[in-house]
C-alpha atoms as a PDB file:
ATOM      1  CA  UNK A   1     -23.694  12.091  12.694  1.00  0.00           C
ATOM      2  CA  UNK A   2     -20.653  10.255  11.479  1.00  0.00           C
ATOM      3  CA  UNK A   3     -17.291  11.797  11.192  1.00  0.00           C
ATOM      4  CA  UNK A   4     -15.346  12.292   7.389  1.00  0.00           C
ATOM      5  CA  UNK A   5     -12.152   9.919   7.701  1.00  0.00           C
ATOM      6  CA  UNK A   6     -11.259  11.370   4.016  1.00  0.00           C
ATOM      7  CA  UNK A   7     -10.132   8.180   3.186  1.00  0.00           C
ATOM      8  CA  UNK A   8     -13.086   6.755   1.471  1.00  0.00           C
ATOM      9  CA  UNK A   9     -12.071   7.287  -1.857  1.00  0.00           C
ATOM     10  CA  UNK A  10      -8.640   5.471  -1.512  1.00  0.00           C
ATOM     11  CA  UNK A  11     -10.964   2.536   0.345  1.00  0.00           C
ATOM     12  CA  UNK A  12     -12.930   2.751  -3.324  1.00  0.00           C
ATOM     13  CA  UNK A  13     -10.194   3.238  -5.980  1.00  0.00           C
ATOM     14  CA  UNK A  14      -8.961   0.322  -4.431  1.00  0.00           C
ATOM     15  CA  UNK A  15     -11.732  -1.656  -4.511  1.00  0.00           C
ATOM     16  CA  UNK A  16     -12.829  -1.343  -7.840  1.00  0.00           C
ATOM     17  CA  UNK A  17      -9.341  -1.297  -8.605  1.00  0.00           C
ATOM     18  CA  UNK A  18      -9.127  -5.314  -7.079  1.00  0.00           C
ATOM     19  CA  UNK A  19     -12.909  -6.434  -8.875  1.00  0.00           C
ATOM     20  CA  UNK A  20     -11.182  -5.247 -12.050  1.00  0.00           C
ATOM     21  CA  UNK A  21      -8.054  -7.328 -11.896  1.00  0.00           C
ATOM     22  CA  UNK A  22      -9.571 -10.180 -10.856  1.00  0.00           C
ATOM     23  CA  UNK A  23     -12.310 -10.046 -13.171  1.00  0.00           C
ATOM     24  CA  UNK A  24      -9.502  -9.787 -16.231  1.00  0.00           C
ATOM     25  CA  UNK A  25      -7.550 -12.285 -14.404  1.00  0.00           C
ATOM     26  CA  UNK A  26     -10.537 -15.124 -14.568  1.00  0.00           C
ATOM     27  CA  UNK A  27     -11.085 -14.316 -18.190  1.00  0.00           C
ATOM     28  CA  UNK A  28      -7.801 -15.114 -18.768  1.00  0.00           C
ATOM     29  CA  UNK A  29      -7.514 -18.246 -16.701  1.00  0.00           C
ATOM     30  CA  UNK A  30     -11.335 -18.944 -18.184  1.00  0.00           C
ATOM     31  CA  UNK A  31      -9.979 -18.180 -21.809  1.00  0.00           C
ATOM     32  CA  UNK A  32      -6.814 -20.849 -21.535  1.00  0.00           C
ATOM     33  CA  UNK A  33      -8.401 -23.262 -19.576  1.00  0.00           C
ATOM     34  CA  UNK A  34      -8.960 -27.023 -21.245  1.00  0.00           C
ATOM     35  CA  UNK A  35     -12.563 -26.531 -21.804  1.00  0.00           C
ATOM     36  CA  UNK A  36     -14.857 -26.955 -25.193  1.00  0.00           C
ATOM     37  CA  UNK A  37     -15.827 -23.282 -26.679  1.00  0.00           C
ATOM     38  CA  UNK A  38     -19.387 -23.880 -26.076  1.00  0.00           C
ATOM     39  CA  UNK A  39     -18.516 -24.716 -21.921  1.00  0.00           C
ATOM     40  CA  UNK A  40     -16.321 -21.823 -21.332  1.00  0.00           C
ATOM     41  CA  UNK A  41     -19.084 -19.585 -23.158  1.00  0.00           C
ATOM     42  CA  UNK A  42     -21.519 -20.677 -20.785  1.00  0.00           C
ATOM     43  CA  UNK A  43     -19.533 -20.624 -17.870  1.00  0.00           C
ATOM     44  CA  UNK A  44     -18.610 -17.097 -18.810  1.00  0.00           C
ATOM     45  CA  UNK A  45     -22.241 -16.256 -19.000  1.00  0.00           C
ATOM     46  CA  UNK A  46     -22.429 -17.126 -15.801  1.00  0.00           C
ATOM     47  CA  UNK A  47     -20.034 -15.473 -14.354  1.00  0.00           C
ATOM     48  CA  UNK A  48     -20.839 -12.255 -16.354  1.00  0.00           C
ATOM     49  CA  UNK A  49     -24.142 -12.552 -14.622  1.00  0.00           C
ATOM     50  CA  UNK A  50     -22.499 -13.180 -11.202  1.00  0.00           C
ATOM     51  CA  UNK A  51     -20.115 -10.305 -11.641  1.00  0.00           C
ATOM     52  CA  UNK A  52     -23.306  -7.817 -12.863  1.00  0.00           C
ATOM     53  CA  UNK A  53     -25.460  -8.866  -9.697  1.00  0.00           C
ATOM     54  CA  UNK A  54     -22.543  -7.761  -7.489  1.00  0.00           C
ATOM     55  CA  UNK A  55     -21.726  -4.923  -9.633  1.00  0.00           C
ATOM     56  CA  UNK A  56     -25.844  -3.627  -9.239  1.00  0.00           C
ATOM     57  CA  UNK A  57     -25.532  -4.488  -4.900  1.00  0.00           C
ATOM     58  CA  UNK A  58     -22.554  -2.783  -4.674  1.00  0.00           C
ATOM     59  CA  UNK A  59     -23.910   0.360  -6.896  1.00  0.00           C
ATOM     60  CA  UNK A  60     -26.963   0.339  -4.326  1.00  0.00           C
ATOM     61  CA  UNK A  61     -24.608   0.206  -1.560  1.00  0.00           C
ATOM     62  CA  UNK A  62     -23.162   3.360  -2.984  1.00  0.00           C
ATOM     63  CA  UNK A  63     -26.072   4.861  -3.759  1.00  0.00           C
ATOM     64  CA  UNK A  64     -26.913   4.466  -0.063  1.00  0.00           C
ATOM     65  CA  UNK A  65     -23.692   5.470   1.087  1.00  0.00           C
ATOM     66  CA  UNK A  66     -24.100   8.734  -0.942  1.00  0.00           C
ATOM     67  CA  UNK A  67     -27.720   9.289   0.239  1.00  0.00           C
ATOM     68  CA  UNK A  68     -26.632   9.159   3.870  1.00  0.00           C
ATOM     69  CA  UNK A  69     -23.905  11.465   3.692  1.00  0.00           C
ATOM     70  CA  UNK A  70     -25.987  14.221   1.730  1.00  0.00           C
ATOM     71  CA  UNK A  71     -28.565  13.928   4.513  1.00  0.00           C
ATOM     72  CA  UNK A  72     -25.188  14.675   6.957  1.00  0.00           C
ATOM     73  CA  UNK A  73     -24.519  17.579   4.802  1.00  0.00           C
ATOM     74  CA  UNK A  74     -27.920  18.704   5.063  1.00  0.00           C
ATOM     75  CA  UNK A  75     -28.274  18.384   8.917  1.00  0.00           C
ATOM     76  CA  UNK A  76     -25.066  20.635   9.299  1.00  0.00           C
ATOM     77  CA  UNK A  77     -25.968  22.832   6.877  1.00  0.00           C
ATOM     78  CA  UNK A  78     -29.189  23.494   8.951  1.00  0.00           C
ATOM     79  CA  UNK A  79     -27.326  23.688  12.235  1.00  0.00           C
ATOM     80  CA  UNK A  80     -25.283  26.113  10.814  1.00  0.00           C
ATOM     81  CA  UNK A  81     -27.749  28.306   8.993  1.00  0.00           C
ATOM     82  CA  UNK A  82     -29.700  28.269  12.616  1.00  0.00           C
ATOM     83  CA  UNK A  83     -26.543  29.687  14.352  1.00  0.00           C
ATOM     84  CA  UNK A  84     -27.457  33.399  15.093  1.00  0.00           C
ATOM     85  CA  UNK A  85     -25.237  35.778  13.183  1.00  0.00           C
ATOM     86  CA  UNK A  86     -23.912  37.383  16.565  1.00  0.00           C
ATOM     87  CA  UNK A  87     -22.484  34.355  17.942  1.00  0.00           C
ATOM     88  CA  UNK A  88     -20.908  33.305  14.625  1.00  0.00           C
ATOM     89  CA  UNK A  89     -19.050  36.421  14.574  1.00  0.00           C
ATOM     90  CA  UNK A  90     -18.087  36.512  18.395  1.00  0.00           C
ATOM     91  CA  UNK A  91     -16.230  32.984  17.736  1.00  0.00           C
ATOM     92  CA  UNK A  92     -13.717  34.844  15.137  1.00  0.00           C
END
């Protein structure tokens, strides 16, 4: 069973915060760069489709993350709910 660092959502926020900005970023850079309409419209294509494939791995990454901790939560809750009620109230 793993431990809760509590800092997992700062870890995320700044994640998604960093795929964000640089996402905006290269469709900036992709928007003034000295291409033809047609090229940058496929190479932004391309990159959308990039970006969505990493978007859908790191959603099942999540998803797994998520999965693993309820199944945490459920194995304590067990251990807890299998404590007898005397020697939860002899530890107050």
């Amino acid at each position: 069973m793993r431990e809760n660092d509590g800092g997992n959502g700062n870890i995320a926020s700044l994640f998604i915060g960093t795929i964000i900005g640089a996402a905006l970023g290269a469709g900036l850079a992709l928007l003034y760069a000295p291409r033809s309409g047609r090229e940058t419209r496929e190479l932004l294509a391309r990159k959308a489709q990039k970006a969505k494939e990493k978007a859908r791995a790191a959603l099942q990454q999540g998803k797994e993350a998520m999965r693993r901790e309820v199944e945490d939560l459920e194995i304590m809750r067990e251990r807890r709910d299998s404590q007898p009620v005397a020697a939860a109230r002899s530890d107050r």
